[in-house]
C-alpha atoms as a PDB file:
ATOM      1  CA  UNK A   1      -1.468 -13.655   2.080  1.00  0.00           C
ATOM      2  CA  UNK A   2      -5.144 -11.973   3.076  1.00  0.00           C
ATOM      3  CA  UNK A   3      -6.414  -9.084   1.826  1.00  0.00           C
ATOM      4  CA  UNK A   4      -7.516  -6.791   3.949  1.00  0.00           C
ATOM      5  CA  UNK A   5     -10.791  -5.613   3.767  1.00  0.00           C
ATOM      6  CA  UNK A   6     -12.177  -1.848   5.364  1.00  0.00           C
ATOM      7  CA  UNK A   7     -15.372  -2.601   7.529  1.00  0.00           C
ATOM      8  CA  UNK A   8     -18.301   0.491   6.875  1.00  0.00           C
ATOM      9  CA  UNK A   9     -17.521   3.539   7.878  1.00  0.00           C
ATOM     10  CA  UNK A  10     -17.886   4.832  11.210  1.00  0.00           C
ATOM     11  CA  UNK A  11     -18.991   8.286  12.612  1.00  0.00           C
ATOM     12  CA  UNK A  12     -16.923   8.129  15.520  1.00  0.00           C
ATOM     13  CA  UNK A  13     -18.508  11.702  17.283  1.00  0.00           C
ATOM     14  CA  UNK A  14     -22.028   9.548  17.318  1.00  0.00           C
ATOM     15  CA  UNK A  15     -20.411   5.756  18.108  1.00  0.00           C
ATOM     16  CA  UNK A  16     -18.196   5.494  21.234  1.00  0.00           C
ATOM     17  CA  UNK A  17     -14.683   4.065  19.970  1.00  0.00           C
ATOM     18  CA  UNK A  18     -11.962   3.379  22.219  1.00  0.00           C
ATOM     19  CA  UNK A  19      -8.865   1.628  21.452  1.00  0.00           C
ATOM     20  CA  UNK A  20      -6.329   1.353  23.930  1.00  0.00           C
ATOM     21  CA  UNK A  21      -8.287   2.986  27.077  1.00  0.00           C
ATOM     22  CA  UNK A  22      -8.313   6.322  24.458  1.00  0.00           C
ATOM     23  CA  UNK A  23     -11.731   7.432  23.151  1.00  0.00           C
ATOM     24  CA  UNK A  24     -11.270   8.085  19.585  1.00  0.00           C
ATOM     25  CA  UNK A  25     -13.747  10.825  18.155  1.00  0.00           C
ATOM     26  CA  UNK A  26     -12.815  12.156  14.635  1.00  0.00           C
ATOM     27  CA  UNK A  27     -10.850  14.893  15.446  1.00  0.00           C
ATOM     28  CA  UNK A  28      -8.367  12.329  17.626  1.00  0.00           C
ATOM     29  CA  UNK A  29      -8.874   9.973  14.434  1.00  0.00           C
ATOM     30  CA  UNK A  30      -7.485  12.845  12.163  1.00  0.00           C
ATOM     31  CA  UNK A  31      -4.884  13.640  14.130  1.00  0.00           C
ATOM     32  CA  UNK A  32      -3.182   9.944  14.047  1.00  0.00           C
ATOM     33  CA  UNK A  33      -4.237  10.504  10.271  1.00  0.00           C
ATOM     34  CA  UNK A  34      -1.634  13.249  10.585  1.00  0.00           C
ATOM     35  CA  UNK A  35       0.924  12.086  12.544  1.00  0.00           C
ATOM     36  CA  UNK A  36       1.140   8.684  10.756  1.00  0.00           C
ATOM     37  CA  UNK A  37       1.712  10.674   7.118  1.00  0.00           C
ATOM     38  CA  UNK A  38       4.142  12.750   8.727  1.00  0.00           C
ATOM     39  CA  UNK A  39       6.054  10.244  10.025  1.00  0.00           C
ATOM     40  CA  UNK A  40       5.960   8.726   6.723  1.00  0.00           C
ATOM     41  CA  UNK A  41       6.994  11.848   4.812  1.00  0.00           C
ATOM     42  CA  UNK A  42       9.813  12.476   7.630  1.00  0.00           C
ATOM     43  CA  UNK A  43      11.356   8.855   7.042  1.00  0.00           C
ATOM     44  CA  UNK A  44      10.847  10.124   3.515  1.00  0.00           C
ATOM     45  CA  UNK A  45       9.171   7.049   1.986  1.00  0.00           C
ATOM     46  CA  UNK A  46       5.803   7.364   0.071  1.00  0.00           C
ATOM     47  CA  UNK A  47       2.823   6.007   2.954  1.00  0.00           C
ATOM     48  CA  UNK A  48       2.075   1.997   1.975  1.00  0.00           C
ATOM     49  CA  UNK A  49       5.461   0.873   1.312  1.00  0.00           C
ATOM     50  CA  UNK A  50       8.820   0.743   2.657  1.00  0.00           C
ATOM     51  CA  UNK A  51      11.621   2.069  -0.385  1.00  0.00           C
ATOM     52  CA  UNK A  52      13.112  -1.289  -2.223  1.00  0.00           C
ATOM     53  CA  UNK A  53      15.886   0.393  -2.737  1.00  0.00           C
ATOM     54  CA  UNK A  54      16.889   0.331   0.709  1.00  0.00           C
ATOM     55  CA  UNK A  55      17.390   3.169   3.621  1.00  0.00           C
ATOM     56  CA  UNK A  56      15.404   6.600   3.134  1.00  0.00           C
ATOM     57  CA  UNK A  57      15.982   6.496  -0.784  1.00  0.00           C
ATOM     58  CA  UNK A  58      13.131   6.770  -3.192  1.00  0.00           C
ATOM     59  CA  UNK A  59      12.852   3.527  -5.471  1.00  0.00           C
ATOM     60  CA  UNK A  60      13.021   4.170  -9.428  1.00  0.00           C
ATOM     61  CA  UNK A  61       9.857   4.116 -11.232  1.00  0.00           C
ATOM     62  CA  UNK A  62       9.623   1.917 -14.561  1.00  0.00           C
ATOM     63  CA  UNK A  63       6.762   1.935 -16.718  1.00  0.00           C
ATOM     64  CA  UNK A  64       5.518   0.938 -20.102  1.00  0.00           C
ATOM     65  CA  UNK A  65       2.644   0.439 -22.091  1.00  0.00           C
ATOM     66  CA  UNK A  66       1.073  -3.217 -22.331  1.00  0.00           C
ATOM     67  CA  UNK A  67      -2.201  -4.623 -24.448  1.00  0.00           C
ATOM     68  CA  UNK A  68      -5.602  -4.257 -21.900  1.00  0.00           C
ATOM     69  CA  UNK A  69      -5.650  -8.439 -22.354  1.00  0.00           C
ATOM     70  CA  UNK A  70      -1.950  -8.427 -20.216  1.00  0.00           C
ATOM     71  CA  UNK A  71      -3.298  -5.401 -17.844  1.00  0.00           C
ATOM     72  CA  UNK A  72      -6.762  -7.787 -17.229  1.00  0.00           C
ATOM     73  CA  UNK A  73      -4.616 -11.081 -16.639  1.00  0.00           C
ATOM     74  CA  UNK A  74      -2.218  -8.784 -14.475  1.00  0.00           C
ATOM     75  CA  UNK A  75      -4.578  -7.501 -12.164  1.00  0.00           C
ATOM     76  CA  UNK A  76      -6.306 -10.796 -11.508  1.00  0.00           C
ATOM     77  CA  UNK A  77      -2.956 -12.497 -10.467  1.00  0.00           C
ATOM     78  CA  UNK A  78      -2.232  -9.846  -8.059  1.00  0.00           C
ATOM     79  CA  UNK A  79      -6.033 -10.223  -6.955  1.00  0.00           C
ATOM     80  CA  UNK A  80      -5.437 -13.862  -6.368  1.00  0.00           C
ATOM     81  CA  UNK A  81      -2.556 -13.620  -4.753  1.00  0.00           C
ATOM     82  CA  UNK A  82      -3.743 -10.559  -2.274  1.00  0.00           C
ATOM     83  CA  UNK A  83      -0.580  -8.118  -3.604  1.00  0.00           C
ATOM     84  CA  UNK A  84      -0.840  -4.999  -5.745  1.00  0.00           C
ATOM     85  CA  UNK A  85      -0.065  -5.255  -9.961  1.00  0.00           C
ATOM     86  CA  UNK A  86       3.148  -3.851  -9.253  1.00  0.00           C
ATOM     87  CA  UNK A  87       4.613  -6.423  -6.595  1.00  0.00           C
ATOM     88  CA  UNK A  88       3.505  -8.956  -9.527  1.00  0.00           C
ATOM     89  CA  UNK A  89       5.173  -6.938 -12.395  1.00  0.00           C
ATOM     90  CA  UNK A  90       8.278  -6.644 -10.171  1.00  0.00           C
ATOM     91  CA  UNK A  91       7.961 -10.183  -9.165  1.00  0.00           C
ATOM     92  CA  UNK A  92       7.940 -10.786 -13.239  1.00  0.00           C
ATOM     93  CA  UNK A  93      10.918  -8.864 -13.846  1.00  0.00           C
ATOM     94  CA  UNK A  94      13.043  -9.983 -11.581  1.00  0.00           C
ATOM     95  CA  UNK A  95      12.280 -13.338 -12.732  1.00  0.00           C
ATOM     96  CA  UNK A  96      12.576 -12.814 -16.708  1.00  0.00           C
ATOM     97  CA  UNK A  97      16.322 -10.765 -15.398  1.00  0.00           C
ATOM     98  CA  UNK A  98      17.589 -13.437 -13.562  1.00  0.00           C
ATOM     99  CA  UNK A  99      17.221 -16.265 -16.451  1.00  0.00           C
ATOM    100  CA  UNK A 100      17.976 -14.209 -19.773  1.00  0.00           C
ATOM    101  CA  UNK A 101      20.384 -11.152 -17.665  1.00  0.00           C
END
């Protein structure tokens, strides 16, 4: 899975930007800003991931303390594979559940 990867920033009132036949200045770009975080909020699921729970509920959080050795070697899986710590801690759990549950 890639990573994705912003390019530099843009001033789009000075650089001509159109996407779809639409010229996008900033004040269009903050308004599909808005709309896209609404539509989030309205579907009622945090913006950058769908709920694992299923339908419009909120997943449960979990956390706990581990030593900064386990947080290092956590974060550079999830760097290598191109998903966030959590995916990988979930990923972890689910596994370690499944063979000693």
């Amino acid at each position: 899975m890639g990573k994705y990867t912003p390019g530099p920033p843009i001033d789009l009132d000075a650089e001509p930007v159109t996407v779809h036949g639409e010229k996008v200045d900033e004040q269009r770009a903050e308004q599909i800003a808005a709309e896209t975080l609404a539509e989030a909020r309205r579907r009622n699921l945090q913006p950058g991931g769908k709920s694992l729970s299923g339908g419009r509920k909120h997943s449960p959080v979990v956390q706990f303390r581990v030593p900064e050795t386990t947080k290092q070697a956590l974060d550079a899986q999830a760097e290598k594979l191109g998903v966030s710590p959590s995916k990988v801690g979930r990923l972890a759990l689910e596994e370690y559940l499944q063979k000693h549950g």
